[in-house]
C-alpha atoms as a PDB file:
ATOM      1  CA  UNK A   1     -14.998  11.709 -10.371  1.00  0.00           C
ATOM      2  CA  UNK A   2     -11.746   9.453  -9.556  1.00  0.00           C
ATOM      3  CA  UNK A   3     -11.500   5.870  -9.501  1.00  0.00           C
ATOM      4  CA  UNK A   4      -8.834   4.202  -7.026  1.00  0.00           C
ATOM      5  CA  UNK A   5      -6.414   1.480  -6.859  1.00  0.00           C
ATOM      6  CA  UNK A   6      -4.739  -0.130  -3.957  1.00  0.00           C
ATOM      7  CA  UNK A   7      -1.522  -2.314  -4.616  1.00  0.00           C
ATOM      8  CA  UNK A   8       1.474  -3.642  -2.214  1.00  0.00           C
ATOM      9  CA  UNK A   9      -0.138  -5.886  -0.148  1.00  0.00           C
ATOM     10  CA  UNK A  10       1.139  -9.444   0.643  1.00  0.00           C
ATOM     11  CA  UNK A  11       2.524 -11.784   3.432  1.00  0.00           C
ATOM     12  CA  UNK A  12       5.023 -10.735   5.657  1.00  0.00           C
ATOM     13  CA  UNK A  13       6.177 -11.510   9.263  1.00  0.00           C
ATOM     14  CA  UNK A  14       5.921  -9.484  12.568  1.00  0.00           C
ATOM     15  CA  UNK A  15       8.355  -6.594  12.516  1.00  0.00           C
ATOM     16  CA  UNK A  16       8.336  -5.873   8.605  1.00  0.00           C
ATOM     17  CA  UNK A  17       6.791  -3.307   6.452  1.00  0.00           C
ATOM     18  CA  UNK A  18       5.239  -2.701   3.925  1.00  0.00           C
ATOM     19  CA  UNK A  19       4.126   0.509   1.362  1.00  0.00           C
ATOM     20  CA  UNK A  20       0.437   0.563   0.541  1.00  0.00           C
ATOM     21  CA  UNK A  21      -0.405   2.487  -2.508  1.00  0.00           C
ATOM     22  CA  UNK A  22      -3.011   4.428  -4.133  1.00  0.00           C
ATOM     23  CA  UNK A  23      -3.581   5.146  -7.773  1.00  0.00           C
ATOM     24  CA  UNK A  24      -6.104   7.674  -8.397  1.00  0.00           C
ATOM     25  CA  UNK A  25      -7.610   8.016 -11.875  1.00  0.00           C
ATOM     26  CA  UNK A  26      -8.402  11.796 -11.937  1.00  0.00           C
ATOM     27  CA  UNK A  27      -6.629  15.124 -12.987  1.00  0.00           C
ATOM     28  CA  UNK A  28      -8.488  16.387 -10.200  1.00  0.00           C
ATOM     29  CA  UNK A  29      -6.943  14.486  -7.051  1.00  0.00           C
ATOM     30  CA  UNK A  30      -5.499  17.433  -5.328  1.00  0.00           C
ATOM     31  CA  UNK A  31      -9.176  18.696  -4.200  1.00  0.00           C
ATOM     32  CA  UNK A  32      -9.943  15.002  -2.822  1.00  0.00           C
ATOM     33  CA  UNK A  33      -9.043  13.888   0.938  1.00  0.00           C
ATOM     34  CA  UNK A  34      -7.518  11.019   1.045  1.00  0.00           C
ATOM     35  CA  UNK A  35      -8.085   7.787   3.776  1.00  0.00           C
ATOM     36  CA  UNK A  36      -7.132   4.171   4.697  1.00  0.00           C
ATOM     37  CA  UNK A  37      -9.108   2.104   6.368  1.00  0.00           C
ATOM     38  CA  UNK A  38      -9.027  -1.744   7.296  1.00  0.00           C
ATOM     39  CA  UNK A  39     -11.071  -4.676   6.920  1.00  0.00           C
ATOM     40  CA  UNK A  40     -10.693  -7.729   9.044  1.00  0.00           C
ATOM     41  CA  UNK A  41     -12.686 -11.072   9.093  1.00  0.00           C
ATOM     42  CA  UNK A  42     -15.407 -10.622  10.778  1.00  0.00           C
ATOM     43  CA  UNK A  43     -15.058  -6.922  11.882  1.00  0.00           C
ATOM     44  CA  UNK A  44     -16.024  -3.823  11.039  1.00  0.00           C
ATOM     45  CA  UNK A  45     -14.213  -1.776   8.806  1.00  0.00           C
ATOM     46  CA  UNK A  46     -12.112   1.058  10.985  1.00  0.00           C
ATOM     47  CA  UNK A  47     -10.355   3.951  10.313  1.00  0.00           C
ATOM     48  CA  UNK A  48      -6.567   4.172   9.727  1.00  0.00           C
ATOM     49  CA  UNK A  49      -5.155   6.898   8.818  1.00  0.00           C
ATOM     50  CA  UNK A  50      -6.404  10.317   6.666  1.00  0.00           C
ATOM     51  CA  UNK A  51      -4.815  13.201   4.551  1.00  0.00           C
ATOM     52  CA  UNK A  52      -6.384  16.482   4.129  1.00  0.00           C
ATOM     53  CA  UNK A  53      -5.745  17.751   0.192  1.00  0.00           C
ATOM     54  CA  UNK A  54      -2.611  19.432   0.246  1.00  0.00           C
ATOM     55  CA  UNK A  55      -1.133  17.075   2.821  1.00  0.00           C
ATOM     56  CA  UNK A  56      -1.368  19.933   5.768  1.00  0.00           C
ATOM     57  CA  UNK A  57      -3.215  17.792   8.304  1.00  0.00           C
ATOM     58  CA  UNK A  58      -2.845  13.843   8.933  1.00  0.00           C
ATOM     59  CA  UNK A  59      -5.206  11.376  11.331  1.00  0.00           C
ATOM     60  CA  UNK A  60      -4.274   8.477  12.849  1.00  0.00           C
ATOM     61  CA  UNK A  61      -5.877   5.617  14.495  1.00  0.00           C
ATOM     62  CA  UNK A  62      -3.719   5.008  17.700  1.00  0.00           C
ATOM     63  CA  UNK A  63      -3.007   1.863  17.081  1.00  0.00           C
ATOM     64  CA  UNK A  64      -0.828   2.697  14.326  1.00  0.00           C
ATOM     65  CA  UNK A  65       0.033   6.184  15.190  1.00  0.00           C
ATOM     66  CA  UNK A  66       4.029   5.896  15.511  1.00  0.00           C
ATOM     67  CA  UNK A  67       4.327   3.074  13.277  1.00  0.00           C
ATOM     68  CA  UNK A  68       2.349   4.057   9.857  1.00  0.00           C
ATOM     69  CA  UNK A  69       3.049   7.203   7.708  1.00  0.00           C
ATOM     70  CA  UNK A  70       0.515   8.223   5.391  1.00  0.00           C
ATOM     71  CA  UNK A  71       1.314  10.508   2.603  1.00  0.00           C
ATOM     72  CA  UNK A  72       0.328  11.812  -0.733  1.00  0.00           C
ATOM     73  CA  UNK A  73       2.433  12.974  -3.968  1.00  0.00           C
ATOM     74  CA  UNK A  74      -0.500  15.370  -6.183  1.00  0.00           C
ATOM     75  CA  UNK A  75       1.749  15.746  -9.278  1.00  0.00           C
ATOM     76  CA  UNK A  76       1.371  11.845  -9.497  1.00  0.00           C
ATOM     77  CA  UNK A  77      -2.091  11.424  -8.446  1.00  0.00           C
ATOM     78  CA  UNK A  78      -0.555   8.353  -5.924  1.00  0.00           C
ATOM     79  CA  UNK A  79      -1.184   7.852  -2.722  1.00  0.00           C
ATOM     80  CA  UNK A  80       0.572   6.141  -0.150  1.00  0.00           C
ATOM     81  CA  UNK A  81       0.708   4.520   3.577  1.00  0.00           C
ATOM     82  CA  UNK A  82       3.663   3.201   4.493  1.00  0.00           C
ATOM     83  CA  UNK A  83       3.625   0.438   7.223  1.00  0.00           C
ATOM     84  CA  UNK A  84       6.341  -0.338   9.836  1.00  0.00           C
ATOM     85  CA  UNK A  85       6.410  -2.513  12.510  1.00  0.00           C
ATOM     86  CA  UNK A  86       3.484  -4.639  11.215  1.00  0.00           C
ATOM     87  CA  UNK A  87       1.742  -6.874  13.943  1.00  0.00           C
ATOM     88  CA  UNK A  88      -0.462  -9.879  13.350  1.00  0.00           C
ATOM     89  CA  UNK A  89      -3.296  -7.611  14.457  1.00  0.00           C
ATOM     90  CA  UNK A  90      -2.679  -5.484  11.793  1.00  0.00           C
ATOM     91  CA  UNK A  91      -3.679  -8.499   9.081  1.00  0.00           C
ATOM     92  CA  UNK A  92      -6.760  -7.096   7.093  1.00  0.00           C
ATOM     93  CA  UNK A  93      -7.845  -5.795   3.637  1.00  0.00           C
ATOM     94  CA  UNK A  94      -6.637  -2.322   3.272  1.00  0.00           C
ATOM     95  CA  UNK A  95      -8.930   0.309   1.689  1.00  0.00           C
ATOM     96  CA  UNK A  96      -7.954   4.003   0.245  1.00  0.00           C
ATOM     97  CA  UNK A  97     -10.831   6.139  -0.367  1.00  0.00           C
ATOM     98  CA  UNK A  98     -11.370   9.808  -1.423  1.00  0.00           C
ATOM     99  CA  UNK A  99     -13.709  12.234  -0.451  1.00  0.00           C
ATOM    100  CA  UNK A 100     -14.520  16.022  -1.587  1.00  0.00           C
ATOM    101  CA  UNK A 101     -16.960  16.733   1.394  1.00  0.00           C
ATOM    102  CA  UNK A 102     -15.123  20.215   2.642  1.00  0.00           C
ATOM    103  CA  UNK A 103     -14.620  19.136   6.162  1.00  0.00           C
ATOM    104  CA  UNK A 104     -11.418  18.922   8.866  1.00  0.00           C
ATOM    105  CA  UNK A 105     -12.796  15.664  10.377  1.00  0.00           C
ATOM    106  CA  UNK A 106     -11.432  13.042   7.995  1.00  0.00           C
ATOM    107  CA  UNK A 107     -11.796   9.933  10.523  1.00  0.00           C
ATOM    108  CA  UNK A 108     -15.139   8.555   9.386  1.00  0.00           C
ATOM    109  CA  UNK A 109     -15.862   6.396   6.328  1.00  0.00           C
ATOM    110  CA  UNK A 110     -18.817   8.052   5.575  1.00  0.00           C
ATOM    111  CA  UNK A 111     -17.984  11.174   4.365  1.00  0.00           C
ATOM    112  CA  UNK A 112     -15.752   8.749   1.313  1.00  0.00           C
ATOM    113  CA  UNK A 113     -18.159   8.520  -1.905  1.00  0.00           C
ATOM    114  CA  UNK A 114     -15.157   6.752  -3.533  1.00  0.00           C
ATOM    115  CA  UNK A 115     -13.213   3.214  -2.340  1.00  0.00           C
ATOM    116  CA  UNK A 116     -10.729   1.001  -4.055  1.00  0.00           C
ATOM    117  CA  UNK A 117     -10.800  -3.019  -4.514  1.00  0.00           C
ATOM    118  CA  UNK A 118      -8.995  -3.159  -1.169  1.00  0.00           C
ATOM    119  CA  UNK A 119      -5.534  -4.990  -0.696  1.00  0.00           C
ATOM    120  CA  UNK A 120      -4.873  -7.673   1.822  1.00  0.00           C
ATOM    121  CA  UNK A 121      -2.130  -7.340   4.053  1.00  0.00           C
ATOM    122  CA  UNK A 122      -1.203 -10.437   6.453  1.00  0.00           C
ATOM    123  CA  UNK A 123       1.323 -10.381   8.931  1.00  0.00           C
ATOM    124  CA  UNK A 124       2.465 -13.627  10.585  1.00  0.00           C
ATOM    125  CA  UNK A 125       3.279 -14.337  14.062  1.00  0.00           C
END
């Protein structure tokens, strides 16, 4: 069981960044996965970026590869994707989201049993 918490959102303009993080609740984060995904109006909700448990093995979606850093600190149950370079098209509600399913293949939200509230992110042109 581990309940999440996205924070650092907000408005910024095209070219800034931003740090996304990710409370976790548990003692036991270390054996949960870790993702972000993205919500915008009127889309589906898409992958962003993934962490395997100990932080060995990262995802990306392409569109971000190069420009967001995901990352996790265990000992504080926190964690984090840190945004540079934002676009306009990267405006959405960011999700983190946790998973224990023992798998390599981190890029799907349907292996996550747990989601935060989200945090909107909006970059302007």
């Amino acid at each position: 069981q581990v309940q999440l918490v996205e924070s650092g959102g907000g408005l910024v303009q095209a070219g800034d960044s931003l740090r996304l993080s990710c409370a976790a609740s548990g003692r036991t984060f270390s054996t949960y996965a870790m993702g972000w995904f993205r919500q915008a109006p009127g889309k589906e909700r898409e992958f962003v970026a993934a962490i395997s448990r100990s932080g060995g093995s990262i995802s990306y979606e392409d569109s971000v590869r190069g420009r967001f850093t995901i990352s996790r600190d265990n000992a504080k149950n926190m964690g984090y994707l840190q945004m540079n370079s934002l676009k306009p098209e990267d405006t959405a509600v960011y999700y983190c989201a946790a998973t224990q399913v023992p798998t390599t293949i981190l890029t799907s939200q349907r292996i996550y049993n747990y989601w935060g509230q989200g945090t909107q992110v909006t970059v302007s042109s």
